[in-house]
Protein backbone atom coordinates (compact mmCIF):
# COMPACT_ATOMS: atom_id res chain seq x y z
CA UNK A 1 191.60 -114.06 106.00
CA UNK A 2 193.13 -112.96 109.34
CA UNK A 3 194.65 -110.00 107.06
CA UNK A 4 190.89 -108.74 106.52
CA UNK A 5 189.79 -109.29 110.11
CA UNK A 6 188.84 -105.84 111.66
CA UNK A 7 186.89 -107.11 114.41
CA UNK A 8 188.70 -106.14 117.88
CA UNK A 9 187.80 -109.46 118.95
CA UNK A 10 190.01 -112.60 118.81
CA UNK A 11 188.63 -114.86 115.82
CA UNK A 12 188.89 -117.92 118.20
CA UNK A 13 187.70 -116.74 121.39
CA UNK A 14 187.13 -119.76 122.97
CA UNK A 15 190.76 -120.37 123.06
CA UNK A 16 190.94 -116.95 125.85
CA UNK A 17 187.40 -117.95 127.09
CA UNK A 18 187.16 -121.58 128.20
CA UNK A 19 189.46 -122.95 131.29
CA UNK A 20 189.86 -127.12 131.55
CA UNK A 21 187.50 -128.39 134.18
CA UNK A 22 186.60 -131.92 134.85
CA UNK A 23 183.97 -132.13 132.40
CA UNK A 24 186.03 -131.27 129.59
CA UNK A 25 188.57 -133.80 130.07
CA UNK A 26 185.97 -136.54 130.62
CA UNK A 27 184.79 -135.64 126.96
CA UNK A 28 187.97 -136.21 125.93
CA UNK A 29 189.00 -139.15 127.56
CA UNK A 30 185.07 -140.62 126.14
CA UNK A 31 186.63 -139.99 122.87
CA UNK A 32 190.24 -140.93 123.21
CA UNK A 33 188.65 -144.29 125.15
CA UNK A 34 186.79 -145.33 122.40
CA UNK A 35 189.69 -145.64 120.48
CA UNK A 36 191.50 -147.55 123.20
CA UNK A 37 188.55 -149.62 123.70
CA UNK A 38 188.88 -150.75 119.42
CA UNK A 39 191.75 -151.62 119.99
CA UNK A 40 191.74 -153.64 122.88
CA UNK A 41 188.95 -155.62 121.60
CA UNK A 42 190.56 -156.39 118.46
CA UNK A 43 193.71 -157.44 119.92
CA UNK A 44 191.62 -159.91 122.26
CA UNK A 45 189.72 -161.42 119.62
CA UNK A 46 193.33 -161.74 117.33
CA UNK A 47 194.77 -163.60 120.58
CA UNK A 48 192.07 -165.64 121.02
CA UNK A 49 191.69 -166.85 117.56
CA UNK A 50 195.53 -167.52 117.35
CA UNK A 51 194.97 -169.31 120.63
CA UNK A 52 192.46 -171.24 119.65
CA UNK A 53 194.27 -172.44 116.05
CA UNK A 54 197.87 -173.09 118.04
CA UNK A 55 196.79 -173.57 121.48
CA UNK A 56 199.44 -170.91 122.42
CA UNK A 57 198.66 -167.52 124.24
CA UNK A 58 200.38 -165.05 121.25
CA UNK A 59 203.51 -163.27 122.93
CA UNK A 60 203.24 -164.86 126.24
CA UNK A 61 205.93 -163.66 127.61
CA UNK A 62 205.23 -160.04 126.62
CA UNK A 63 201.69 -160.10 127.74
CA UNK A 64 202.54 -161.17 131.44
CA UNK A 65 205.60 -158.29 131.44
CA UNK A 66 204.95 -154.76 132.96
CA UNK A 67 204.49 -154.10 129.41
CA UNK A 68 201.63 -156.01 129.06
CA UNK A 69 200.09 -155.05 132.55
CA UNK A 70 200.62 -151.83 130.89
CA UNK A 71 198.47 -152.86 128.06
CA UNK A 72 195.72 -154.43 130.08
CA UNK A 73 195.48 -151.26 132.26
CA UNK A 74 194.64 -149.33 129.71
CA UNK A 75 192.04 -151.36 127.62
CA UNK A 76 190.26 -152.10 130.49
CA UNK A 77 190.40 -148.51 131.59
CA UNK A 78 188.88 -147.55 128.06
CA UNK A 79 186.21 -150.17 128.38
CA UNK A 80 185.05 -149.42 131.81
CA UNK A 81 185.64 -145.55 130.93
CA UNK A 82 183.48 -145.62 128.35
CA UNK A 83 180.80 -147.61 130.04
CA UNK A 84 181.00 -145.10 132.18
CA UNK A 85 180.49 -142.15 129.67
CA UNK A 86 177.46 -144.15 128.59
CA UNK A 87 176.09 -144.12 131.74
CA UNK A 88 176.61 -140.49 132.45
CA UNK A 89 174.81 -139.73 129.11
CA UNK A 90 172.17 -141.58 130.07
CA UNK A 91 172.24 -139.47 133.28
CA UNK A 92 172.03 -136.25 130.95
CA UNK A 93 169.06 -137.77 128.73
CA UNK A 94 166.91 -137.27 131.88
CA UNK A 95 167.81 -133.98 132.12
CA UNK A 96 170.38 -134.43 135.46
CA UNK A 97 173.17 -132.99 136.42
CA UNK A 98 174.24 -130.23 133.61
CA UNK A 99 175.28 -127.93 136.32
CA UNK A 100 178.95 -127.28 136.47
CA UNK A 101 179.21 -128.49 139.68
CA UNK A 102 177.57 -131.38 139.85
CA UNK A 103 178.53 -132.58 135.97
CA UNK A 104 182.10 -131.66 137.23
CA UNK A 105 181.80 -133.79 140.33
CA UNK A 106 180.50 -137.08 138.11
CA UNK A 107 183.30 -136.39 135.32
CA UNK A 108 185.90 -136.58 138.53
CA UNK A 109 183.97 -139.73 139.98
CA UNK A 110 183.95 -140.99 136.38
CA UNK A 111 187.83 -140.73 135.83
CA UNK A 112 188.52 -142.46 139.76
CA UNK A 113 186.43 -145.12 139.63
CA UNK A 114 187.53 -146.09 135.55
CA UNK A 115 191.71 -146.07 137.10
CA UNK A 116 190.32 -148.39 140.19
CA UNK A 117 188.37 -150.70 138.29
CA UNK A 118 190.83 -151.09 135.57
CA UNK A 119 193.43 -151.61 138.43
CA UNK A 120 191.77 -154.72 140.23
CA UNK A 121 190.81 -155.85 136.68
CA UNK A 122 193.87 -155.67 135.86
CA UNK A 123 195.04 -157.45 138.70
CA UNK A 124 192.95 -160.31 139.04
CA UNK A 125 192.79 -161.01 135.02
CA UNK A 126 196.52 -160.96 134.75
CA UNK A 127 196.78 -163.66 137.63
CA UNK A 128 197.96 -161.32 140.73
């Protein structure tokens, strides 16, 4: 097909045309959180189950590592990201904020506050 193309034009323009701003990446962190926020969830509700059954927390000794601080970072950062996104679409739904600069001002807001509120959830879940 590109063989037939005899438009001067790029066939993918928005690949020379859009720049990343703040907006973009929150859309993809909404998506890529969603994901994160699966998983998470299912991985609590295995633990708990196999807690419940043995009366054992499953991989104790991983879960309270870095590695597992690791892990609880990040699921709570897709949960509380994504709570987020929610809210910012509601936001949008009443017809707010679509300017660049103020939609790029909430994604940036949106991105802080999901790292600092994963960190003291983090923190204070995972015993200090």
């Amino acid at each position: 097909m590109a063989s037939q193309w005899k438009d001067e034009r790029p066939m993918a323009p928005h690949l020379q045309v859009w720049k990343w701003h703040p907006a973009m990446l929150s859309s993809i962190l909404h998506r890529i959180s969603a994901v994160i926020s699966y998983a998470f969830l299912l991985k609590i509700a295995v633990a708990l189950l196999i807690f419940k059954m043995s009366g054992k927390i499953p991989l104790e000794g991983l879960a309270f590592s870095p590695l597992g601080y690791l892990g609880f970072f990040i699921g709570f950062f897709g949960l509380i990201f994504m709570a987020l996104a929610q809210l910012r679409h509601l936001i949008w739904d009443q017809g707010k904020y679509f300017e660049p600069g103020p939609n790029n001002m909430m994604s940036w807001l949106m991105i802080v506050a999901a790292v600092v509120l994963a960190a003291v959830s983090t923190y204070f879940v995972m015993g200090g």
